[in-house]
C-alpha atoms as a PDB file:
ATOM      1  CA  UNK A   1     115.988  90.102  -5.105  1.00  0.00           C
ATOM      2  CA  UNK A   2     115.041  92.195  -8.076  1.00  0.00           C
ATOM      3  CA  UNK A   3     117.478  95.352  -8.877  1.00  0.00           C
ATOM      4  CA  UNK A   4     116.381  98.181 -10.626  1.00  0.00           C
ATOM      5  CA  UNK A   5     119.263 100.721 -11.629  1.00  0.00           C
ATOM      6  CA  UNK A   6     118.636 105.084 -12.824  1.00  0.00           C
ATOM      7  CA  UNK A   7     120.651 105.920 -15.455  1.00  0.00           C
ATOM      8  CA  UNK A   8     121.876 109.348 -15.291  1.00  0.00           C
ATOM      9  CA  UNK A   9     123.554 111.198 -17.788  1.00  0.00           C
ATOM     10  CA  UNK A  10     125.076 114.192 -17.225  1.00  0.00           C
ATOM     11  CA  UNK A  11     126.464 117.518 -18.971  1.00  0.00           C
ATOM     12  CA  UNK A  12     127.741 120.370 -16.614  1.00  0.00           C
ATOM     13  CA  UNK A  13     125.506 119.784 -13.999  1.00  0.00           C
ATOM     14  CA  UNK A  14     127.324 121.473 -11.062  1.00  0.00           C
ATOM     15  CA  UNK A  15     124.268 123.477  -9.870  1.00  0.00           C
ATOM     16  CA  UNK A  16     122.415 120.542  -9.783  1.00  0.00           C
ATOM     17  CA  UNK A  17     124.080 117.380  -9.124  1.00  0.00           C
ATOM     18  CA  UNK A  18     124.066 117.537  -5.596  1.00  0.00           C
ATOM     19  CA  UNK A  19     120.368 117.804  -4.889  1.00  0.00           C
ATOM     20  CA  UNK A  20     119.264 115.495  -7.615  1.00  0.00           C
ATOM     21  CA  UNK A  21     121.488 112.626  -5.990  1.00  0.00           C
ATOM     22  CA  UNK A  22     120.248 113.781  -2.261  1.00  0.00           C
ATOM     23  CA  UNK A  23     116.270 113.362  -3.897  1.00  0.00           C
ATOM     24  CA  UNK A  24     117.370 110.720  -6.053  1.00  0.00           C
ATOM     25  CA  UNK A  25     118.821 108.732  -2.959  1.00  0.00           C
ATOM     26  CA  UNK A  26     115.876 109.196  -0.457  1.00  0.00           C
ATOM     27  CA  UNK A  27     113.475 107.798  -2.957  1.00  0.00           C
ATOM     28  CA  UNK A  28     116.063 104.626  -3.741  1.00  0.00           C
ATOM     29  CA  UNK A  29     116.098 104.440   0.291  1.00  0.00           C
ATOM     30  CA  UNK A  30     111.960 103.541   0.277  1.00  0.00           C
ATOM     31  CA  UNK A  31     112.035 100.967  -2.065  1.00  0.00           C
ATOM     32  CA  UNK A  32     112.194  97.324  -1.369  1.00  0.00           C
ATOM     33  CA  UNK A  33     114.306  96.175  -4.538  1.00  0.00           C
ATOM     34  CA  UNK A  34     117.956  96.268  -4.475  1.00  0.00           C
ATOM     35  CA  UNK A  35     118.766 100.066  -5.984  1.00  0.00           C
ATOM     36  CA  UNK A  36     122.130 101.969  -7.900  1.00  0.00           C
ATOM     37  CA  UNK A  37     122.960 105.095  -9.727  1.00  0.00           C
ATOM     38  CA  UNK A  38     124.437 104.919 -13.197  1.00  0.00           C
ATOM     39  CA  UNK A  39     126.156 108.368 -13.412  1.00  0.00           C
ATOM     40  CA  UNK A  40     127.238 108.920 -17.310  1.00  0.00           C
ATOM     41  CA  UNK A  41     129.388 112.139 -17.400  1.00  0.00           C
ATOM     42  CA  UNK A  42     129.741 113.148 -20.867  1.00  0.00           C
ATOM     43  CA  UNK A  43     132.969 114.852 -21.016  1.00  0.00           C
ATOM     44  CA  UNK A  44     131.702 117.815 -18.142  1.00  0.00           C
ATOM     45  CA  UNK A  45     134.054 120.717 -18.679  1.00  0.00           C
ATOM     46  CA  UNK A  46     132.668 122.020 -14.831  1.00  0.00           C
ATOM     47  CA  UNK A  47     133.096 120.190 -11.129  1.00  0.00           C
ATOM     48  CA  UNK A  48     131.002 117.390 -12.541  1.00  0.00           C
ATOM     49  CA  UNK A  49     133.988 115.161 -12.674  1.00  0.00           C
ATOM     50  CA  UNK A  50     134.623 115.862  -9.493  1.00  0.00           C
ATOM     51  CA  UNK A  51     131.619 115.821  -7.490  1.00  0.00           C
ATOM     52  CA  UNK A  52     130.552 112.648  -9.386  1.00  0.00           C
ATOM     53  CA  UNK A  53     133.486 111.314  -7.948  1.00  0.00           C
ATOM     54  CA  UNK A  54     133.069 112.006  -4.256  1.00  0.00           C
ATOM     55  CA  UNK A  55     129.049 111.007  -4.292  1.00  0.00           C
ATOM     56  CA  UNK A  56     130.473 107.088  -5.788  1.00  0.00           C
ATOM     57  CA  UNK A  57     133.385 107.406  -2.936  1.00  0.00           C
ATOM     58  CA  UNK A  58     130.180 107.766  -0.101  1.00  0.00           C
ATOM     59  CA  UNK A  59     127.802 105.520  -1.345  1.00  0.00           C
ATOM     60  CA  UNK A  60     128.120 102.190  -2.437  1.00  0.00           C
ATOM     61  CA  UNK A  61     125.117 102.316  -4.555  1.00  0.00           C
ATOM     62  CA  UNK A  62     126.462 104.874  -6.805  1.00  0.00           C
ATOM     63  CA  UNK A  63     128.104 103.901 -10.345  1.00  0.00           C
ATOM     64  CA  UNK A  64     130.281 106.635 -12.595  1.00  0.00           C
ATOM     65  CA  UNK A  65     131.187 105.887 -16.067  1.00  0.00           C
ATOM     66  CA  UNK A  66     133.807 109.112 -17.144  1.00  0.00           C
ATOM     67  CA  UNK A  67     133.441 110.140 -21.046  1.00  0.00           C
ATOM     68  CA  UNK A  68     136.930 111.063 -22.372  1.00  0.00           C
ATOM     69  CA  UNK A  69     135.222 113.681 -24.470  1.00  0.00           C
ATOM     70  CA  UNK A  70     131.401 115.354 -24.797  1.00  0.00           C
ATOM     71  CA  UNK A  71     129.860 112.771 -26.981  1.00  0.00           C
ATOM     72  CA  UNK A  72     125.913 113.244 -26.595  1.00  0.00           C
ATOM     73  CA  UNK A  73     123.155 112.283 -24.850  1.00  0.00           C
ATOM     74  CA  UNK A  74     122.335 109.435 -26.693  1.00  0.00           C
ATOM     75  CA  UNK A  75     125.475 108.108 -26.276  1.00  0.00           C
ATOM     76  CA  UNK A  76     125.788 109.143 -22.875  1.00  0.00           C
ATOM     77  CA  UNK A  77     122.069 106.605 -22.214  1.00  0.00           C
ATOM     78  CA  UNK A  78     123.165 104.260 -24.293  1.00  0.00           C
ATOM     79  CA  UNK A  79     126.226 103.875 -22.248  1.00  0.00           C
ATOM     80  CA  UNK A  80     124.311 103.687 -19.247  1.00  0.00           C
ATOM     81  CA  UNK A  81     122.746 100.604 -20.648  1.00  0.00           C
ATOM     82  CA  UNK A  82     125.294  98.644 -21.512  1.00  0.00           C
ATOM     83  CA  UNK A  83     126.912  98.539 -18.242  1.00  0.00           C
ATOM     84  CA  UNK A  84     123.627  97.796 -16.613  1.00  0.00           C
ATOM     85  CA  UNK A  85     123.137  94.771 -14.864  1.00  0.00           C
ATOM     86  CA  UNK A  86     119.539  95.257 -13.565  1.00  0.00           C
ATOM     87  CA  UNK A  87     116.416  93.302 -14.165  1.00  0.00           C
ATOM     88  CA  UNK A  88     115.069  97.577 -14.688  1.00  0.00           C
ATOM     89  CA  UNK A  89     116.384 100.634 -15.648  1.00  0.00           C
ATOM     90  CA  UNK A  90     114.993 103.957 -15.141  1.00  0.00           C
ATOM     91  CA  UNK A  91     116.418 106.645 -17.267  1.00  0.00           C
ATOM     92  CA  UNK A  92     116.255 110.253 -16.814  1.00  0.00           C
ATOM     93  CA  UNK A  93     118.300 113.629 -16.774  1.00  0.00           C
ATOM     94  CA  UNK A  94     120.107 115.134 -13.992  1.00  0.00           C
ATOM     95  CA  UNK A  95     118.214 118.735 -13.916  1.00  0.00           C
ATOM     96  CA  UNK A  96     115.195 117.261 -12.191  1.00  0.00           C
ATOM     97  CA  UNK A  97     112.562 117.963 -14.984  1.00  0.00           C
ATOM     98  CA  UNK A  98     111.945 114.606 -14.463  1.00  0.00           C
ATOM     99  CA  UNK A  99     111.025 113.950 -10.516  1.00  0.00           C
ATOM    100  CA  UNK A 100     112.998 111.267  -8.615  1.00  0.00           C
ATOM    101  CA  UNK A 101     109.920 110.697  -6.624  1.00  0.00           C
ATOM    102  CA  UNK A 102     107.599 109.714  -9.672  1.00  0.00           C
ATOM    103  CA  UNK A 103     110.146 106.598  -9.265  1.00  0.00           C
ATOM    104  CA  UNK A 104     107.975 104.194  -6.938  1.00  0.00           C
ATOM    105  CA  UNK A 105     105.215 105.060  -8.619  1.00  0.00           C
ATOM    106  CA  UNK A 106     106.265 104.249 -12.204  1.00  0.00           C
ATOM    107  CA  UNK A 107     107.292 100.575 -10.396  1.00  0.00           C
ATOM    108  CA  UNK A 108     104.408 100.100  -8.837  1.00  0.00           C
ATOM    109  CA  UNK A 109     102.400 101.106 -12.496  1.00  0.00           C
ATOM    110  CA  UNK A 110     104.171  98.830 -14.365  1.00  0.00           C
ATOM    111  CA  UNK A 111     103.819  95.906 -12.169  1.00  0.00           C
ATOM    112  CA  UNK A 112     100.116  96.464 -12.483  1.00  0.00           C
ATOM    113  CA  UNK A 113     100.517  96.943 -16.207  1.00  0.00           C
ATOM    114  CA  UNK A 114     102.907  93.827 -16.514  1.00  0.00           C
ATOM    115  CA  UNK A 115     105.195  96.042 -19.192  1.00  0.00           C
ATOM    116  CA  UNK A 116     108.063  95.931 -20.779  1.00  0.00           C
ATOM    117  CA  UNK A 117     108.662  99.832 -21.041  1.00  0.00           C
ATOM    118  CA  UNK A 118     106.651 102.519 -19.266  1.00  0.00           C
ATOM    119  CA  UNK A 119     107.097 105.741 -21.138  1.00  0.00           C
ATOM    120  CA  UNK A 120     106.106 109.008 -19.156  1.00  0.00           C
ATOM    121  CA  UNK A 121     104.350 111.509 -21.268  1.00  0.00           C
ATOM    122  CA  UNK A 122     104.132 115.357 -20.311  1.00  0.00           C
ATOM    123  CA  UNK A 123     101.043 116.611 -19.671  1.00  0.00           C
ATOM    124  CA  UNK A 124     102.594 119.964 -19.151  1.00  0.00           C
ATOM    125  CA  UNK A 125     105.964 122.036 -19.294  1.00  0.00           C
ATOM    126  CA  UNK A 126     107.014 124.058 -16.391  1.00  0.00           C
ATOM    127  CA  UNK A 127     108.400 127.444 -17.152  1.00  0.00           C
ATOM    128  CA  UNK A 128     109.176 126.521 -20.788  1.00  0.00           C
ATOM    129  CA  UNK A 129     108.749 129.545 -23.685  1.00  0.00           C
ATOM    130  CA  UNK A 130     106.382 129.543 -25.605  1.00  0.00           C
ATOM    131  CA  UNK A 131     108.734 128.853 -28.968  1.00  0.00           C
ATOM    132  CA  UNK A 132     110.277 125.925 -26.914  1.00  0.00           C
ATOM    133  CA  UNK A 133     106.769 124.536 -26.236  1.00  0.00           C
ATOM    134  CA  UNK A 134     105.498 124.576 -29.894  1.00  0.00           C
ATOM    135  CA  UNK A 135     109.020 123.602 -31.033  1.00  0.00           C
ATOM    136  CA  UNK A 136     108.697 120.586 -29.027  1.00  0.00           C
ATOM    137  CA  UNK A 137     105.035 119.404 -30.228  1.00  0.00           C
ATOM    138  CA  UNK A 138     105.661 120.185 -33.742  1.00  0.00           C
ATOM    139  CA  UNK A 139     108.904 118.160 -33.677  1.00  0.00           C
ATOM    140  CA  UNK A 140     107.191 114.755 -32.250  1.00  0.00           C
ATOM    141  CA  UNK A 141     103.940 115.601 -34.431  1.00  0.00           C
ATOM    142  CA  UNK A 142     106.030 116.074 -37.541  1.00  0.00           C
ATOM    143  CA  UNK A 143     108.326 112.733 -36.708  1.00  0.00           C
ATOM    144  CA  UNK A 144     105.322 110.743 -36.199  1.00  0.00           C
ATOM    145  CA  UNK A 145     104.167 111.399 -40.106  1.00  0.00           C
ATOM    146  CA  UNK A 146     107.481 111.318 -41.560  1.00  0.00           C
ATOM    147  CA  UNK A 147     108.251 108.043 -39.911  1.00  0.00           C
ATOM    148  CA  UNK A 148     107.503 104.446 -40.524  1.00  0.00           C
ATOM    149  CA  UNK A 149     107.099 103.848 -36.775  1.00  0.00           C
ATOM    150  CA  UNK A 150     104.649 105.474 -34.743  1.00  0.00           C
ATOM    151  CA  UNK A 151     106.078 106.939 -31.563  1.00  0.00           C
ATOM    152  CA  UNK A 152     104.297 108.204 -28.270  1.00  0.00           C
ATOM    153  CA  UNK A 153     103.739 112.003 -28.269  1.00  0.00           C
ATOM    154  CA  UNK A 154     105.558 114.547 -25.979  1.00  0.00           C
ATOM    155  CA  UNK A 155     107.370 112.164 -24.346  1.00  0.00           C
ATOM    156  CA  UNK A 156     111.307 111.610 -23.917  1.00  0.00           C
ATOM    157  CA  UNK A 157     114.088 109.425 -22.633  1.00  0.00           C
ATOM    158  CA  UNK A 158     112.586 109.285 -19.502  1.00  0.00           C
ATOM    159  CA  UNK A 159     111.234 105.882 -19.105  1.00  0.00           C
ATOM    160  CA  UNK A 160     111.177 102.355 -17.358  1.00  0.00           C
ATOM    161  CA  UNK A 161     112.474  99.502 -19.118  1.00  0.00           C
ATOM    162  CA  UNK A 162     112.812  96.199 -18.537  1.00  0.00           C
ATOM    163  CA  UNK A 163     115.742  93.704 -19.221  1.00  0.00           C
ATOM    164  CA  UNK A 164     113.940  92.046 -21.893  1.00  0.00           C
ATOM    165  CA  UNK A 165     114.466  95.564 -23.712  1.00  0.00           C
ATOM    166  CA  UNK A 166     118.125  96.110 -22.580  1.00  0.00           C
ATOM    167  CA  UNK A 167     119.501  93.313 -24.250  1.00  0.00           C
ATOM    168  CA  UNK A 168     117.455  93.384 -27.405  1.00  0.00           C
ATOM    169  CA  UNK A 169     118.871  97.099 -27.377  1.00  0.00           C
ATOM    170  CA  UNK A 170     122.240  96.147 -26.897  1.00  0.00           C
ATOM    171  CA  UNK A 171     122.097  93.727 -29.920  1.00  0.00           C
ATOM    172  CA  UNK A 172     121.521  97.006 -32.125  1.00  0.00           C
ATOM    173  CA  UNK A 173     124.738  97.795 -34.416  1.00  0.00           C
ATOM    174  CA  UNK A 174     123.972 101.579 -35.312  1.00  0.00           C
ATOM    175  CA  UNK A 175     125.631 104.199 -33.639  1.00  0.00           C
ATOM    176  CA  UNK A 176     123.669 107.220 -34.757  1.00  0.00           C
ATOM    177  CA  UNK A 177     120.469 106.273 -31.877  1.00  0.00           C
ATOM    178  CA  UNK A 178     117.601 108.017 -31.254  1.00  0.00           C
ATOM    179  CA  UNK A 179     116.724 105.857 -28.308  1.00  0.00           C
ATOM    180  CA  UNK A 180     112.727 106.550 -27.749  1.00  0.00           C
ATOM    181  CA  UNK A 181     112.702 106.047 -31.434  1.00  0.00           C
ATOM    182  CA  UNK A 182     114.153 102.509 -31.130  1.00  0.00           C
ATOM    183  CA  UNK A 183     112.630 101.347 -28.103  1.00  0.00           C
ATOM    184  CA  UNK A 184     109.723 102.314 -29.961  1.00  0.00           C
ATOM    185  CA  UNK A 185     110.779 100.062 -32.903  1.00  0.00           C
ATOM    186  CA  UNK A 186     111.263  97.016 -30.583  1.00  0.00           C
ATOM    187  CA  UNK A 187     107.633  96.769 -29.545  1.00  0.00           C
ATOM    188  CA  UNK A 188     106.382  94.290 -26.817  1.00  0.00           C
ATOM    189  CA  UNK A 189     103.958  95.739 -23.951  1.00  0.00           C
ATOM    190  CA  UNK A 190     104.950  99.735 -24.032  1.00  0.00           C
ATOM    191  CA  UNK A 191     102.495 101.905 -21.818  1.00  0.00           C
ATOM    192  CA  UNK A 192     102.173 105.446 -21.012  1.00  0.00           C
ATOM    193  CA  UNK A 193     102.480 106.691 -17.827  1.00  0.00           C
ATOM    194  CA  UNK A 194     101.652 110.907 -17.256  1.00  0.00           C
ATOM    195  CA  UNK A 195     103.260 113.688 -15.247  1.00  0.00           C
ATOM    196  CA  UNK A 196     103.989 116.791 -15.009  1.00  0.00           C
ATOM    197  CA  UNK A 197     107.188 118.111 -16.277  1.00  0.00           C
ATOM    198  CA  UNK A 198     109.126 120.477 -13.549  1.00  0.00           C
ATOM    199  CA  UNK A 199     110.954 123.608 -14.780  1.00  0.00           C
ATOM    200  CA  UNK A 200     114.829 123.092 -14.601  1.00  0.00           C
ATOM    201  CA  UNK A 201     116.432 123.361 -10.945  1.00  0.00           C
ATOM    202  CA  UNK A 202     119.432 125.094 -11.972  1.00  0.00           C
ATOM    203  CA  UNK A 203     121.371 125.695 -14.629  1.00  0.00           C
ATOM    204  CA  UNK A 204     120.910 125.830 -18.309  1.00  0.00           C
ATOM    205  CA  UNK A 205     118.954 123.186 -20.742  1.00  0.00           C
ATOM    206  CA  UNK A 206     121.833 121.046 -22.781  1.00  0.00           C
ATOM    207  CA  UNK A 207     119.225 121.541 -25.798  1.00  0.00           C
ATOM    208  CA  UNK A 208     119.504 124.380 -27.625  1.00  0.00           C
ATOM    209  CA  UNK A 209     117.706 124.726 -30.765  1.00  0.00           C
ATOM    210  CA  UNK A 210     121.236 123.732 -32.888  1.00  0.00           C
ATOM    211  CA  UNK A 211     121.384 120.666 -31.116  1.00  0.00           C
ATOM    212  CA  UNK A 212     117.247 119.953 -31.516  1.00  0.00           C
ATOM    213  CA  UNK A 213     117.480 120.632 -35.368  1.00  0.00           C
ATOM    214  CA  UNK A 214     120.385 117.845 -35.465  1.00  0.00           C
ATOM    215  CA  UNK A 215     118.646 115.654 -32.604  1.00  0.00           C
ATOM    216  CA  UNK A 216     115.748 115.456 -35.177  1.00  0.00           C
ATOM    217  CA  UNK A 217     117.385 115.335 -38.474  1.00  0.00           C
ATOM    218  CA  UNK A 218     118.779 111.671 -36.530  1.00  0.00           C
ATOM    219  CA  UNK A 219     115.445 110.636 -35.898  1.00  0.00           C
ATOM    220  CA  UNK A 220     114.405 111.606 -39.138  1.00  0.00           C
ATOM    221  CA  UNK A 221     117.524 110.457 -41.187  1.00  0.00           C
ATOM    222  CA  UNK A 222     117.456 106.441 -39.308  1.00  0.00           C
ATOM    223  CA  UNK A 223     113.304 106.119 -39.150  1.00  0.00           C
ATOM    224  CA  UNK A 224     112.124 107.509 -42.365  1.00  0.00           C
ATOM    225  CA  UNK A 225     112.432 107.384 -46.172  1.00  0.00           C
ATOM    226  CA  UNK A 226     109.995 109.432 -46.959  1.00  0.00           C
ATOM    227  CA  UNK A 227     112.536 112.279 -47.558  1.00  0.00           C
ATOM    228  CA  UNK A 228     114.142 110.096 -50.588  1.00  0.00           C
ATOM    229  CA  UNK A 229     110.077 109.840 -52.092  1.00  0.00           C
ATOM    230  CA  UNK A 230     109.963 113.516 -51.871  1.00  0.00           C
ATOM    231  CA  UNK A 231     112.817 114.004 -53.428  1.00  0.00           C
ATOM    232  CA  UNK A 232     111.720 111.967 -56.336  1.00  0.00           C
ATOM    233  CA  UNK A 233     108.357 113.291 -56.390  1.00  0.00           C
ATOM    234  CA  UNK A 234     110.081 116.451 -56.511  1.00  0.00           C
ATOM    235  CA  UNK A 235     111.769 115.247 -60.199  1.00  0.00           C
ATOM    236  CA  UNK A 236     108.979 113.656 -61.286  1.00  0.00           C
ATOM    237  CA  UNK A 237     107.412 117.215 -60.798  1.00  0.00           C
ATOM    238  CA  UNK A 238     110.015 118.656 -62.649  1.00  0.00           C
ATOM    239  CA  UNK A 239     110.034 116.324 -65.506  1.00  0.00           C
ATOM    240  CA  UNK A 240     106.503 116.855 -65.906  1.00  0.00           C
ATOM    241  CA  UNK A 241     106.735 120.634 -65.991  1.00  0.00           C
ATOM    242  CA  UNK A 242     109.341 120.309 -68.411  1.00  0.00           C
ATOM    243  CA  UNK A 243     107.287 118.320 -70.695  1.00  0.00           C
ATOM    244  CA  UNK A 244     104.501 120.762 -70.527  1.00  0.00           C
ATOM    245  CA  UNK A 245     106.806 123.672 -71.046  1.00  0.00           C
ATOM    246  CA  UNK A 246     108.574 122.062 -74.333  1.00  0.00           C
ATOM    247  CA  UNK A 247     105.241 121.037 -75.685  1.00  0.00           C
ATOM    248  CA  UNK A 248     103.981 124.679 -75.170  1.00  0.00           C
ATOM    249  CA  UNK A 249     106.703 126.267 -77.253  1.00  0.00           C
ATOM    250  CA  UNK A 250     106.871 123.594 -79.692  1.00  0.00           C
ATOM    251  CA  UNK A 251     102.838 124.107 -80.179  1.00  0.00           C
ATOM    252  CA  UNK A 252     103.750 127.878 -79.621  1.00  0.00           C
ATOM    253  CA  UNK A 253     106.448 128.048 -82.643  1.00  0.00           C
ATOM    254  CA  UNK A 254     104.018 126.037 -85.049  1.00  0.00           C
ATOM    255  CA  UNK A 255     100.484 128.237 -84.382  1.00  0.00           C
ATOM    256  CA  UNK A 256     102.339 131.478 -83.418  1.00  0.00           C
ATOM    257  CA  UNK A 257     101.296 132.254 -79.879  1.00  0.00           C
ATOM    258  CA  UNK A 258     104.766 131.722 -78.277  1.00  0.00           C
ATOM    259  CA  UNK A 259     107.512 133.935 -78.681  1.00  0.00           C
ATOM    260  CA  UNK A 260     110.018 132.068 -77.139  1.00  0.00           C
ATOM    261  CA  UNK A 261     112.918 134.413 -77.561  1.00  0.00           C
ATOM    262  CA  UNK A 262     111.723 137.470 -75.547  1.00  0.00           C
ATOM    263  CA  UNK A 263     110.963 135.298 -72.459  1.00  0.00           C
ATOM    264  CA  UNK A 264     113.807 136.018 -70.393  1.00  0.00           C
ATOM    265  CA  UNK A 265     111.709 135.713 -67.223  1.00  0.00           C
ATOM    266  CA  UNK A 266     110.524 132.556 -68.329  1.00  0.00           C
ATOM    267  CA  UNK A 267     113.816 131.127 -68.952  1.00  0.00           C
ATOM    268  CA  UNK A 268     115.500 132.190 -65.503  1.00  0.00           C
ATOM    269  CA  UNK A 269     111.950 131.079 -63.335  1.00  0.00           C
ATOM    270  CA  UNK A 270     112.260 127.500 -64.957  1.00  0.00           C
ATOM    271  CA  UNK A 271     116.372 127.897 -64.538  1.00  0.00           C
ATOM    272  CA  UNK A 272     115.520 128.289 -60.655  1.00  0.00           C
ATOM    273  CA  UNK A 273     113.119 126.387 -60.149  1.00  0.00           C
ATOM    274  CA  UNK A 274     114.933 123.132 -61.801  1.00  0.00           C
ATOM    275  CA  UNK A 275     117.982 124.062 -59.835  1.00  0.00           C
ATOM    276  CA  UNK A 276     116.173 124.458 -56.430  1.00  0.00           C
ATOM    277  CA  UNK A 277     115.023 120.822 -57.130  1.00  0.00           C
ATOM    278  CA  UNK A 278     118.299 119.512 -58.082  1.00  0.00           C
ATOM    279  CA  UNK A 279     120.066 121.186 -55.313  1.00  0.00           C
ATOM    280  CA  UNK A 280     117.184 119.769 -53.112  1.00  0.00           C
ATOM    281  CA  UNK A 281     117.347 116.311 -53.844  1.00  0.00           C
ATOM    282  CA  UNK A 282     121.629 116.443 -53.723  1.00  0.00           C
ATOM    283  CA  UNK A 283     120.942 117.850 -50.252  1.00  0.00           C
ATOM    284  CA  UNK A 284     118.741 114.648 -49.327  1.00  0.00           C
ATOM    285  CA  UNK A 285     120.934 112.049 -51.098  1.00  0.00           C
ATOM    286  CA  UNK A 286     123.849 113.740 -49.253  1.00  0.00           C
ATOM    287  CA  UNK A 287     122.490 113.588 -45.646  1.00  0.00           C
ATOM    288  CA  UNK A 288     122.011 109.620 -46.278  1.00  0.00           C
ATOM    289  CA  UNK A 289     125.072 108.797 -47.720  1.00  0.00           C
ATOM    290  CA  UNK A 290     126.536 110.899 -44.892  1.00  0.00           C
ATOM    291  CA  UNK A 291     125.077 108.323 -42.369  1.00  0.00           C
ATOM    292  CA  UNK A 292     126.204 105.516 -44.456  1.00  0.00           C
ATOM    293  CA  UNK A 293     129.710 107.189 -44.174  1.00  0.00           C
ATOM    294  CA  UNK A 294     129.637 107.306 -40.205  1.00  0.00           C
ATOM    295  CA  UNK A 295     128.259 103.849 -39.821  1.00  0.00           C
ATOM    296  CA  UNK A 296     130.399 102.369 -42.104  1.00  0.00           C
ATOM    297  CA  UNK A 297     133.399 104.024 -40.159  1.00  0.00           C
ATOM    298  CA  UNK A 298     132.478 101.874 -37.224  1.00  0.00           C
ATOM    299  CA  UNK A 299     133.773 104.385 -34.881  1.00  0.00           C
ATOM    300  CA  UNK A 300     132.621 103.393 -30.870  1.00  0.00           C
ATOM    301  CA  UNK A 301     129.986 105.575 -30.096  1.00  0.00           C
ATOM    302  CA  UNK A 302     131.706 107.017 -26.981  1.00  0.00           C
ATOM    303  CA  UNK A 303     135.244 106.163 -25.156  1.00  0.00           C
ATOM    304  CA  UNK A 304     135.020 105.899 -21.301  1.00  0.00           C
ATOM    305  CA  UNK A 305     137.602 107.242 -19.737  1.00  0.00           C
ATOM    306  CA  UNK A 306     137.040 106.188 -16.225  1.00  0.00           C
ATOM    307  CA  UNK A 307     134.228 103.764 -14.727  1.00  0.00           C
ATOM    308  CA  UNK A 308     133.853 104.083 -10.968  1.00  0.00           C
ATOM    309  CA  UNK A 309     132.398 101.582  -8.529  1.00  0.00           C
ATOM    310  CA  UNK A 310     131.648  99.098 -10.769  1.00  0.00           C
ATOM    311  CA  UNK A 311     133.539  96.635  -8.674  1.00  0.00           C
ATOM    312  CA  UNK A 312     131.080  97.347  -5.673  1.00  0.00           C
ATOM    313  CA  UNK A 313     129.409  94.804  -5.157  1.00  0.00           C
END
């Protein structure tokens, strides 16, 4: 019998733990295919712990891997996939954006659509502000032209994919994942799949704008080098001022229409404005030899602390 496992990871998620298993656990109950929950806690400084624990001691089906610290998200999915054993995985957040019940029918879609990943793409955004909204298309707009992979539009983790993905993803050395970007990467049969995003059920989103300017800097950092051209389009800009500004005052001493040494302005403006450029490009070299550093640390991308009812069988 097929298995399909839903990877959950999860960040404080007291308020709504218990009645995204409960909804989680009636739709697992309809389905034909054997069924489990991969609960990821990522270091959960509330009853997380706790109540993660006492769901996996009354149900079978339920799997908890402990973080010894707050790593990410990422990490938190990417864990989730390495300790799966199922021909499927469904992954999506705790908070119930993503509806539980969508679950059959993303099976049933890609068994008509023979796929490898089905990637479900908002059509709209519950009780979202406006800033969050435009934040949100901007970002995947904006990724999509930086990047030498095209990715899906307004869509996130949440997704169905297939074992065929799994271990070509767990074959992947880099520890600094943006995981829709990668599954992206991988091709084979990807096809969209659209709902309607819910607002939250409770609780607080675990991405505020901080932790969206770094989530994207990732995606930009390991799926584009388009910042590095900039950067030395940016000199070549500069060198070609320069040359225009020294042949000006040269030309300007010989014929007498430059008066080079009452143009203070002149001389700060062109002080900035190479500095801003140098200062600019430092700042791009910086952030890539800064993820050269942390890969070549080779740091694990989490520690698990604890993994519960993985010996269930």
């Amino acid at each position: 019998m097929s298995k399909l496992s839903v990877i959950v990871p999860c960040y404080n998620e007291e308020d709504v733990i218990a009645e995204s298993y409960k909804r989680t656990k009636s739709v697992l109950d309809m389905l034909s295919c054997d069924a489990e929950i991969i609960y990821v806690n990522d270091g959960s400084s509330d009853n997380t712990y706790r109540m993660l624990d006492e769901i996996a001691a009354g149900d079978k089906r339920v799997k908890v891997l402990h973080f010894s610290r707050n790593f990410g998200h990422q990490p938190a999915v990417s864990a989730g996939i390495y300790n799966c054993d199922a021909d499927w995985a469904i992954i999506m957040d705790a908070d119930l954006q993503d509806p539980p019940e969508l679950i059959p029918e993303i099976l049933e879609f890609r068994e008509q659509e023979q796929a490898n990943v089905v990637y479900c793409v908002r059509t709209s955004r519950d009780q979202e502000s406006f800033f969050k909204q435009i934040s949100a298309k901007s970002f995947y707009r904006f990724i999509n032209n930086m990047s030498e992979v095209k990715f899906p539009l307004d869509t996130g983790d949440f997704r169905l994919i297939d074992r065929k993905i799994m271990d070509q993803f767990c074959k992947l050395r880099e520890h600094g994942k943006y995981i829709r970007g990668l599954i992206s990467w991988m091709g084979f049969k990807q096809v969209p799949f659209y709902y309607e995003r819910k607002a939250r059920f409770a609780g607080e989103t675990k991405y505020p704008l901080t932790k969206m300017v770094k989530f994207a800097s990732t995606a930009l950092l390991y799926f584009s080098k388009k910042p590095l051209l900039i950067a030395i389009g940016l000199g070549f800009l500069a060198v070609i001022v320069g040359i225009i500004l020294a042949v000006w005052s040269t030309l300007g001493k010989i014929y007498g229409f430059s008066h080079a040494e009452t143009g203070w302005t002149s001389i700060i403006t062109i002080i900035v404005f190479f500095g801003g450029i140098q200062l600019l490009t430092i700042g791009v070299l910086g952030q890539y030899i800064g993820v050269l550093f942390d890969e070549i640390k080779g740091r694990p991308e989490f520690i698990i602390d604890k993994k519960v009812g993985f010996n269930n069988i």
